[in-house]
N, C-alpha and C. Protein backbone atom coordinates (compact mmCIF):
# COMPACT_ATOMS: atom_id res chain seq x y z
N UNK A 1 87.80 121.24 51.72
CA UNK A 1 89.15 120.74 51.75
C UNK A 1 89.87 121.19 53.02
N UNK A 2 89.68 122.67 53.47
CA UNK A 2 90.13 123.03 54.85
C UNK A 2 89.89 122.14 55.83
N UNK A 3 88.45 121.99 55.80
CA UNK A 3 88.06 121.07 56.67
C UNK A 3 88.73 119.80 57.12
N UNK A 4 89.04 119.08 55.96
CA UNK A 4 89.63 117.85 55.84
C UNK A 4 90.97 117.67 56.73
N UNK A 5 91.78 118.93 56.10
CA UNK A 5 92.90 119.15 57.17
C UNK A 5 92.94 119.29 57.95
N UNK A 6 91.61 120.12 58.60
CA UNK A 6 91.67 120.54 60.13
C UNK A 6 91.39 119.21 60.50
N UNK A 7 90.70 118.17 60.37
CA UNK A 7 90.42 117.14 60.87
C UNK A 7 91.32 116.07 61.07
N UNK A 8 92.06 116.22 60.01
CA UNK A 8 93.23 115.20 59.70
C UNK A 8 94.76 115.36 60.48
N UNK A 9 94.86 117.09 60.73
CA UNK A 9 95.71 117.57 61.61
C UNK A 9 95.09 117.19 63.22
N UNK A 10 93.73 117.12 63.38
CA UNK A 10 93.69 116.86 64.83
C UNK A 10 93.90 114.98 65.12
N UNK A 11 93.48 114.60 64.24
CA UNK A 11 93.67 113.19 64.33
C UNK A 11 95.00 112.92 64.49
N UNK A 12 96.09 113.59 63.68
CA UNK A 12 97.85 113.43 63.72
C UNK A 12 97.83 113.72 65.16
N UNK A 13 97.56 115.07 65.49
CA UNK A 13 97.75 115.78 66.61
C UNK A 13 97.80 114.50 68.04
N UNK A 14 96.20 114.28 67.72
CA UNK A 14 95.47 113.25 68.80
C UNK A 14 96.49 111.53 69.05
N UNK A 15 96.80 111.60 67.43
CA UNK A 15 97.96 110.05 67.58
C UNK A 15 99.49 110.82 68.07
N UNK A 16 99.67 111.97 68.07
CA UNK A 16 101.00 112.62 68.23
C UNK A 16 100.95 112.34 70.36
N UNK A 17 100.04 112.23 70.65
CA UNK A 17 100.00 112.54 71.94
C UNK A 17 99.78 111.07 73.00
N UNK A 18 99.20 110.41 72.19
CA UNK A 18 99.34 108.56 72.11
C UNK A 18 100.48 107.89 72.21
N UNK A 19 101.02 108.65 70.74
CA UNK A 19 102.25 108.03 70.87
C UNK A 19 103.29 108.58 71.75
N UNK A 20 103.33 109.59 72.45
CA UNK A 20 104.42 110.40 73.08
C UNK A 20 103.90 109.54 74.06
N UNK A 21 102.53 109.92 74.60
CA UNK A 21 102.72 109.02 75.88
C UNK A 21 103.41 107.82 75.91
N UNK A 22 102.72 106.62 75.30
CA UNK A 22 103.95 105.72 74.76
C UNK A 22 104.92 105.57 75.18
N UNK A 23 105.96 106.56 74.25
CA UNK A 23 107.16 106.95 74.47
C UNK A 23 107.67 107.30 76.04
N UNK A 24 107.01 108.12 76.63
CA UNK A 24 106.99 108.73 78.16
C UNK A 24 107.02 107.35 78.77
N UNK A 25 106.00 106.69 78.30
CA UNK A 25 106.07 105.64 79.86
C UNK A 25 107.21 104.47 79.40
N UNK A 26 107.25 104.13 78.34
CA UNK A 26 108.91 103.27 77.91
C UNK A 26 109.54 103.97 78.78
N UNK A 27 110.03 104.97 78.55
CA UNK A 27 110.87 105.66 78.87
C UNK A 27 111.12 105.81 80.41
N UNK A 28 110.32 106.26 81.56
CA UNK A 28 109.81 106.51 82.75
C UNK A 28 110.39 105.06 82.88
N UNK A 29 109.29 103.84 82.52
CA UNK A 29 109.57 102.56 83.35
C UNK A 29 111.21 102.00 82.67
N UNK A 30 111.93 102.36 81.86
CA UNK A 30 113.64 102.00 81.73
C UNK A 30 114.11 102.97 82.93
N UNK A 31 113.56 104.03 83.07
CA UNK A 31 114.39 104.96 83.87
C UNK A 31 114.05 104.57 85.29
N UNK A 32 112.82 104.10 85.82
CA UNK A 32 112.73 103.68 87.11
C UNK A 32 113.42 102.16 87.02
N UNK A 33 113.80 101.25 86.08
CA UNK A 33 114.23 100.62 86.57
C UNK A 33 115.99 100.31 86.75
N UNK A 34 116.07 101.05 85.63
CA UNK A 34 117.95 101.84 86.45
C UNK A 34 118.22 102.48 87.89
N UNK A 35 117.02 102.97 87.88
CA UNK A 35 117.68 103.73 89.28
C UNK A 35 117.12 103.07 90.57
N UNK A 36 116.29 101.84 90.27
CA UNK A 36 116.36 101.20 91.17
C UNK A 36 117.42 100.20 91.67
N UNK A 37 118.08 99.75 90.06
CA UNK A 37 118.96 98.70 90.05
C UNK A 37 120.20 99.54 90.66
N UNK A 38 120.34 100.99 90.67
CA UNK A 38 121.06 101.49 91.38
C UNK A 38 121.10 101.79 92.60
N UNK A 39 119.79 101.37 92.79
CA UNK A 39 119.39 101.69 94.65
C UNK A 39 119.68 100.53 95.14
N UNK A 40 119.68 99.25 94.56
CA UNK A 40 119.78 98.06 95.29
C UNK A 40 121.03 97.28 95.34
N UNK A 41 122.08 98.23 94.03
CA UNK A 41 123.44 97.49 93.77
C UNK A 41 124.47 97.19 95.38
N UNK A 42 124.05 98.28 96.15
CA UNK A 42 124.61 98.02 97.50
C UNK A 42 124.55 96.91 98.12
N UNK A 43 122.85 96.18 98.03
CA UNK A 43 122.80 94.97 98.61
C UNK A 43 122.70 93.98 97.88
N UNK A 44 123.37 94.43 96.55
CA UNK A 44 123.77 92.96 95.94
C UNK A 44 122.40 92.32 95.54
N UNK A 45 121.09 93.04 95.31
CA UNK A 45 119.93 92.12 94.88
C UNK A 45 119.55 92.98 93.75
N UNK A 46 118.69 91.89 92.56
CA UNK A 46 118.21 92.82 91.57
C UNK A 46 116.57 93.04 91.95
N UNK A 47 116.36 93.82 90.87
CA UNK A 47 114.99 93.83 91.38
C UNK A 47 114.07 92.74 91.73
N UNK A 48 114.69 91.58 90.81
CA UNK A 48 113.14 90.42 90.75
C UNK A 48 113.66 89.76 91.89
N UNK A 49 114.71 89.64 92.59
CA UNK A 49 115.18 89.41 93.70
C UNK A 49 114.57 89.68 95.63
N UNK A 50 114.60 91.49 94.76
CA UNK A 50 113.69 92.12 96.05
C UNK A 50 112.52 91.68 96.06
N UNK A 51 111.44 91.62 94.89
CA UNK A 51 110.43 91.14 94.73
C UNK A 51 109.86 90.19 95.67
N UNK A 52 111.44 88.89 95.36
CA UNK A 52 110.80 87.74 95.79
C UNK A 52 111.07 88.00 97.20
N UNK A 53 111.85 88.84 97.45
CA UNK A 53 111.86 88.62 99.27
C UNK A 53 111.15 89.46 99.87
N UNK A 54 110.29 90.43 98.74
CA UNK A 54 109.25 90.76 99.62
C UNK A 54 108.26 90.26 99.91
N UNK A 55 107.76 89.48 98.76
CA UNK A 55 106.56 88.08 98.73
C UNK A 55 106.79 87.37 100.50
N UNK A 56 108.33 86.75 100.23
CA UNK A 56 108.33 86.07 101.04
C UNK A 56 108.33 87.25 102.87
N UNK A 57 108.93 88.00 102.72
CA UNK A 57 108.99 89.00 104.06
C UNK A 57 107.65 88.91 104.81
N UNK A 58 106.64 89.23 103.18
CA UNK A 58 104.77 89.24 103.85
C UNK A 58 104.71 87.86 104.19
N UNK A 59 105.04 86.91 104.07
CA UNK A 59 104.55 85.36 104.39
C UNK A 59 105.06 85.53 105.75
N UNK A 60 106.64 86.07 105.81
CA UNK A 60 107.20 85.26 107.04
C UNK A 60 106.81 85.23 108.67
N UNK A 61 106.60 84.10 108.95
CA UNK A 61 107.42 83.13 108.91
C UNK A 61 107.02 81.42 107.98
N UNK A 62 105.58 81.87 107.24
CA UNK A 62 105.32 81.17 106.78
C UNK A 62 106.30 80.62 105.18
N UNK A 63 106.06 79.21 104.87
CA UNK A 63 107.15 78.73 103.54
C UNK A 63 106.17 79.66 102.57
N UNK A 64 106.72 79.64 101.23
CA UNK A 64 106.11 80.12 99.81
C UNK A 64 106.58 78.88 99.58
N UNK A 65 105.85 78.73 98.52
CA UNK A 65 105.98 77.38 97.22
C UNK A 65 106.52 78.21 96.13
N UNK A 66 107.31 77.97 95.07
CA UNK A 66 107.66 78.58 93.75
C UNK A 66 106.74 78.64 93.01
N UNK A 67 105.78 77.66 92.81
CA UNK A 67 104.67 78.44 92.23
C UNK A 67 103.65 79.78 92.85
N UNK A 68 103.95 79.72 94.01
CA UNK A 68 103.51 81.10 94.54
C UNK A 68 103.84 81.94 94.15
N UNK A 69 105.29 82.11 94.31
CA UNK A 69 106.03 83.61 93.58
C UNK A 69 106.11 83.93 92.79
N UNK A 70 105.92 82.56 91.88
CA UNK A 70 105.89 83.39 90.38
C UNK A 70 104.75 83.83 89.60
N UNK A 71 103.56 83.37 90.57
CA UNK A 71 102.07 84.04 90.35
C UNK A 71 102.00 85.62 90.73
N UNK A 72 102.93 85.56 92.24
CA UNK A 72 102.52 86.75 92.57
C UNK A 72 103.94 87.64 92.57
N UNK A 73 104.75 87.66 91.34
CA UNK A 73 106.19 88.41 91.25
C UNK A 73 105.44 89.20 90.17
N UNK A 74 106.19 90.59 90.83
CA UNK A 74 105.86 91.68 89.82
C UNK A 74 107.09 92.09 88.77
N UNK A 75 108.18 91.38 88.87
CA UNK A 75 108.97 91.70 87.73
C UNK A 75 109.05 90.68 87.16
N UNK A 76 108.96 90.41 85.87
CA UNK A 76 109.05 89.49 84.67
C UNK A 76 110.11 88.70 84.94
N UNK A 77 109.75 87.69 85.43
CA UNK A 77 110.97 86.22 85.88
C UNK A 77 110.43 85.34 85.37
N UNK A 78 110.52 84.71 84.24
CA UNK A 78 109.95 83.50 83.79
C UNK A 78 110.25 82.40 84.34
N UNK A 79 111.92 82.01 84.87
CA UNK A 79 112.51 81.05 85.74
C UNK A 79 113.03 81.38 86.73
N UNK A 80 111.48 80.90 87.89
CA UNK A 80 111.39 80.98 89.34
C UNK A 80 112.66 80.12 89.91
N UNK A 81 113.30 78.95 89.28
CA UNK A 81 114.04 78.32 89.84
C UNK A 81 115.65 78.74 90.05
N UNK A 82 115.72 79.19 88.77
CA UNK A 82 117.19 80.17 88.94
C UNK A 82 117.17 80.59 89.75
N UNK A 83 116.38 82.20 89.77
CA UNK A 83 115.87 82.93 90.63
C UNK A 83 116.34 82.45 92.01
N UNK A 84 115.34 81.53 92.49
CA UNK A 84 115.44 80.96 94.22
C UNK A 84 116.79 80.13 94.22
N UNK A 85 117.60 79.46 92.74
CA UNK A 85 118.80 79.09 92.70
C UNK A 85 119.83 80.36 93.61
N UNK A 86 119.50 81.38 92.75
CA UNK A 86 120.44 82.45 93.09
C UNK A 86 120.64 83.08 95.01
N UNK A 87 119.31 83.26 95.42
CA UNK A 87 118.95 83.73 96.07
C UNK A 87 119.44 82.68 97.58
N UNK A 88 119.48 81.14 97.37
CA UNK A 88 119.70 79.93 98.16
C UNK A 88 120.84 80.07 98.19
N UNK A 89 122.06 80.31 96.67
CA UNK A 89 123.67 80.67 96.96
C UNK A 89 124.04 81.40 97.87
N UNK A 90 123.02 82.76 97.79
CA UNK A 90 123.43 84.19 98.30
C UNK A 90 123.27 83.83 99.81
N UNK A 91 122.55 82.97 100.46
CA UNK A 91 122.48 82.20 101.89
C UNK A 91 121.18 83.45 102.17
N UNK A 92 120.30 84.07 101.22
CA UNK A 92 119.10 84.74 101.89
C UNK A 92 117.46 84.33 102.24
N UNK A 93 117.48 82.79 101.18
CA UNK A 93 116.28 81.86 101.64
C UNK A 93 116.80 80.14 101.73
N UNK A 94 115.97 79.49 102.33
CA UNK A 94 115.81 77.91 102.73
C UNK A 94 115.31 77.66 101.16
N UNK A 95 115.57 76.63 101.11
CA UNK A 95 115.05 75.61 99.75
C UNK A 95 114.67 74.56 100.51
N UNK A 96 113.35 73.84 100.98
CA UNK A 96 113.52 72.63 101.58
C UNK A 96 111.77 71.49 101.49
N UNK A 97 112.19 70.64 101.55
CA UNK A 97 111.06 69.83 100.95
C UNK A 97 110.20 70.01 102.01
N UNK A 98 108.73 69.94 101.68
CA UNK A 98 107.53 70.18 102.73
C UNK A 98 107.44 68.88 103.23
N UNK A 99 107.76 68.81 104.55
CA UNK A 99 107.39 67.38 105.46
C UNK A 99 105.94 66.68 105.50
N UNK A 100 104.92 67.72 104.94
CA UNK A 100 103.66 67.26 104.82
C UNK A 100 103.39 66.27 103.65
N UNK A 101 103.87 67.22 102.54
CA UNK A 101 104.11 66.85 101.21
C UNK A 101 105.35 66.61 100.45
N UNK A 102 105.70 65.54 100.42
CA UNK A 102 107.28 65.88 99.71
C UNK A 102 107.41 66.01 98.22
N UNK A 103 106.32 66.21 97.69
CA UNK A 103 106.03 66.88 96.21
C UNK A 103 106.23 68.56 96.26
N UNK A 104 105.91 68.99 97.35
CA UNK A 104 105.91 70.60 97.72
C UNK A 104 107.36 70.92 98.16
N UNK A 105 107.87 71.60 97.43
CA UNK A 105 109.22 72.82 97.93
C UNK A 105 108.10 74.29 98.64
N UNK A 106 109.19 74.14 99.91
CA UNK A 106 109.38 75.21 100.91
C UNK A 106 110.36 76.25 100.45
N UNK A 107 110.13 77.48 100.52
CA UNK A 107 111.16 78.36 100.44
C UNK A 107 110.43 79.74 101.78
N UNK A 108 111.81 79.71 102.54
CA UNK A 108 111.49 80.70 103.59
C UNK A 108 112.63 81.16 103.60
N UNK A 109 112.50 83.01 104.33
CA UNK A 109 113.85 83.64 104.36
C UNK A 109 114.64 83.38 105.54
N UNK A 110 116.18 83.52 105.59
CA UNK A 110 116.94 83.06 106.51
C UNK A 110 117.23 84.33 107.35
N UNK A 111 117.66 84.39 108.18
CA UNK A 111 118.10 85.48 109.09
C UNK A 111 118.90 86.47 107.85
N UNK A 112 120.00 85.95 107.33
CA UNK A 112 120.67 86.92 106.62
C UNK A 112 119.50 87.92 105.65
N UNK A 113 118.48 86.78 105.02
CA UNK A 113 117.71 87.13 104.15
C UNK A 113 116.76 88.08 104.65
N UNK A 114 116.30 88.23 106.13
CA UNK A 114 115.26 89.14 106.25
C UNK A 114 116.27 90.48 106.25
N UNK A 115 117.62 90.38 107.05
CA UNK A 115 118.80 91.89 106.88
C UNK A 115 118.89 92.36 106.07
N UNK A 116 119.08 91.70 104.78
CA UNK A 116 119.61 92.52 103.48
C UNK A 116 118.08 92.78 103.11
N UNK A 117 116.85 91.96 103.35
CA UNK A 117 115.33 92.36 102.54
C UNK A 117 115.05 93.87 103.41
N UNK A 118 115.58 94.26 104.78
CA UNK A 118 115.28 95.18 105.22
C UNK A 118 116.22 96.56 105.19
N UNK A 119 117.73 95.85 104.55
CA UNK A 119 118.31 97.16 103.76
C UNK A 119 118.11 97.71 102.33
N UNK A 120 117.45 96.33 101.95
CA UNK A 120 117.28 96.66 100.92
C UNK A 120 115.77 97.45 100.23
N UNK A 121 115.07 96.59 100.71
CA UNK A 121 113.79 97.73 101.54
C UNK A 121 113.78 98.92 101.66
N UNK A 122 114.60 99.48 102.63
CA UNK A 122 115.32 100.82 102.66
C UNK A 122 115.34 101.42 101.87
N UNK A 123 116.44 101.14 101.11
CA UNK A 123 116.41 101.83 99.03
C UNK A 123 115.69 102.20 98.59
N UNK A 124 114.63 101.00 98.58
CA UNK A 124 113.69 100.87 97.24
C UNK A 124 112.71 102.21 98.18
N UNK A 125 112.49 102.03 99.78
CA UNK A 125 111.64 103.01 100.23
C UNK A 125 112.23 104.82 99.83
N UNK A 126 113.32 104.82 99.87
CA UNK A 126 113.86 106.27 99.69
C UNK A 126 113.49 106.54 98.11
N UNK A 127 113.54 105.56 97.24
CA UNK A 127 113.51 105.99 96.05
C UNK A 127 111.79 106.60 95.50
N UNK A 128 110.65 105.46 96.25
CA UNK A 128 109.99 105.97 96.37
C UNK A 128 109.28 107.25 96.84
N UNK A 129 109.89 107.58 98.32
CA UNK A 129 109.88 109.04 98.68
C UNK A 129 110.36 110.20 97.84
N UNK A 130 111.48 109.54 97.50
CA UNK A 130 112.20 110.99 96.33
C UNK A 130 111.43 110.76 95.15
N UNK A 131 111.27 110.37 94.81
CA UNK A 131 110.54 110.18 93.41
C UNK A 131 108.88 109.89 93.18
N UNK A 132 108.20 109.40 94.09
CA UNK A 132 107.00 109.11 94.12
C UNK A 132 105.91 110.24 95.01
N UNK A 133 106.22 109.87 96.62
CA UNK A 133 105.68 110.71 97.23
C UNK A 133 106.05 111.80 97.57
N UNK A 134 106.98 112.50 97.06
CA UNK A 134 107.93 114.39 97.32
C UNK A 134 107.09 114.97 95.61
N UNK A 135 106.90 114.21 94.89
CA UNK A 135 106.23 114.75 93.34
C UNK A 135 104.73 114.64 93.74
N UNK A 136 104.23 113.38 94.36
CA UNK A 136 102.75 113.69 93.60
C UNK A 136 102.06 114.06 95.38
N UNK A 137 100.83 114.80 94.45
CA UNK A 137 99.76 114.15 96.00
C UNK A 137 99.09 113.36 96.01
N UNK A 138 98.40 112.45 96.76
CA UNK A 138 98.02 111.37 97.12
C UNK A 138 96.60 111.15 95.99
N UNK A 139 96.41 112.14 96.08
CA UNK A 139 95.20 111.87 94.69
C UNK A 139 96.05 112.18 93.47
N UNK A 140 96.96 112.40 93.21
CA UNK A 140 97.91 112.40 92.17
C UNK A 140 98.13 111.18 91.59
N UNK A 141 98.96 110.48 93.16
CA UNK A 141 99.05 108.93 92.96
C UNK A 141 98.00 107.94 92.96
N UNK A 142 96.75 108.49 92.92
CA UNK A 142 95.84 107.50 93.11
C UNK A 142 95.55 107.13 91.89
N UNK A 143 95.30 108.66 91.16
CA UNK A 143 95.32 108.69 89.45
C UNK A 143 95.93 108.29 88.65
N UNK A 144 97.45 108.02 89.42
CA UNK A 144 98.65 107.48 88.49
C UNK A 144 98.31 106.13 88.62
N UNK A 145 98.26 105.58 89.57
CA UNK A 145 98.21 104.54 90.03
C UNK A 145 96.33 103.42 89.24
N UNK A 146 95.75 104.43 89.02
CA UNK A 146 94.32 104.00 88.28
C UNK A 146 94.51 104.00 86.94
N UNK A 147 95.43 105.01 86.34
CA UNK A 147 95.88 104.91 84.77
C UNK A 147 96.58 103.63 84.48
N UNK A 148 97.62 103.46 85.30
CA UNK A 148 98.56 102.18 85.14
C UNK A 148 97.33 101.21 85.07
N UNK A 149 96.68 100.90 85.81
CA UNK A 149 95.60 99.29 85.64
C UNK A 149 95.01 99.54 84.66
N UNK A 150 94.58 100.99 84.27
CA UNK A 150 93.61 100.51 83.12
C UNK A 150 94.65 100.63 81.42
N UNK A 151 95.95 101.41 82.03
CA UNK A 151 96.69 100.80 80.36
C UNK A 151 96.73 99.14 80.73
N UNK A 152 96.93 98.10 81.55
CA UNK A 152 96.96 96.62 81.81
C UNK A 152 96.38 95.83 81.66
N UNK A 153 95.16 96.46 81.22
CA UNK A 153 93.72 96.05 81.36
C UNK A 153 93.32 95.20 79.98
């Protein structure tokens, strides 16, 4: 019967530590994404915002298509069109039909759009330094960074 408990206590134990992690990384990824939304409130972009102008920053000077970005956006935007709605108000990308194809939308960043992608850039880079690379070492982050794909997996 001891036995049973000892076994049954390590199994609690073993789900006690599952679930905290769990808990830890909810927690961690709400908290990184407040304090990013606080790193970026200066330039007026949210995160899925920066996202997209970093997609587009690596293209430029080449167009993205909207189905591009929303293949390759790392924050959960289900509607790419708002999105580049918002972003076309803000005067930081082109919306414009592909002269090759006029089934294809062009979206490229505008002068304003590469300024604020490179203040805003800025931010997101400091936040990383304070928080990413001042905590771990590089095999720290490699490990962090190998755990994350395989919880995704």
């Amino acid at each position: 019967m001891c036995v049973i408990k000892k076994e049954t206590a390590t199994m609690e134990e073993l789900n006690n530590i599952h679930v905290s992690a769990y808990f830890n990384l909810v927690k961690t990824a709400a908290w990184i994404e407040e304090e990013i939304k606080a790193a970026l409130k200066p330039s007026g972009l949210t995160h899925a915002q920066l996202n997209v102008l970093y997609i587009l920053n690596d293209m430029d000077p080449d167009p993205v298509s909207p189905s591009i970005l929303k293949e390759q956006i790392i924050v959960s935007q289900p509607d790419i069109t708002r999105l580049i709605d918002r972003l076309v108000n803000k005067g930081l990308v082109n919306r414009e039909i592909c002269p090759e194809n006029r089934r294809k939308i062009d979206i490229t960043l505008t002068e304003r759009g590469r300024e604020v992608f490179q203040n805003a850039h800025e931010a997101a880079r400091r936040f990383v330094t304070r928080n990413i690379q001042n905590k771990f070492s590089s095999d720290e982050a490699s490990e962090l960074r190998r755990m994350m794909h395989l919880i995704r997996e």
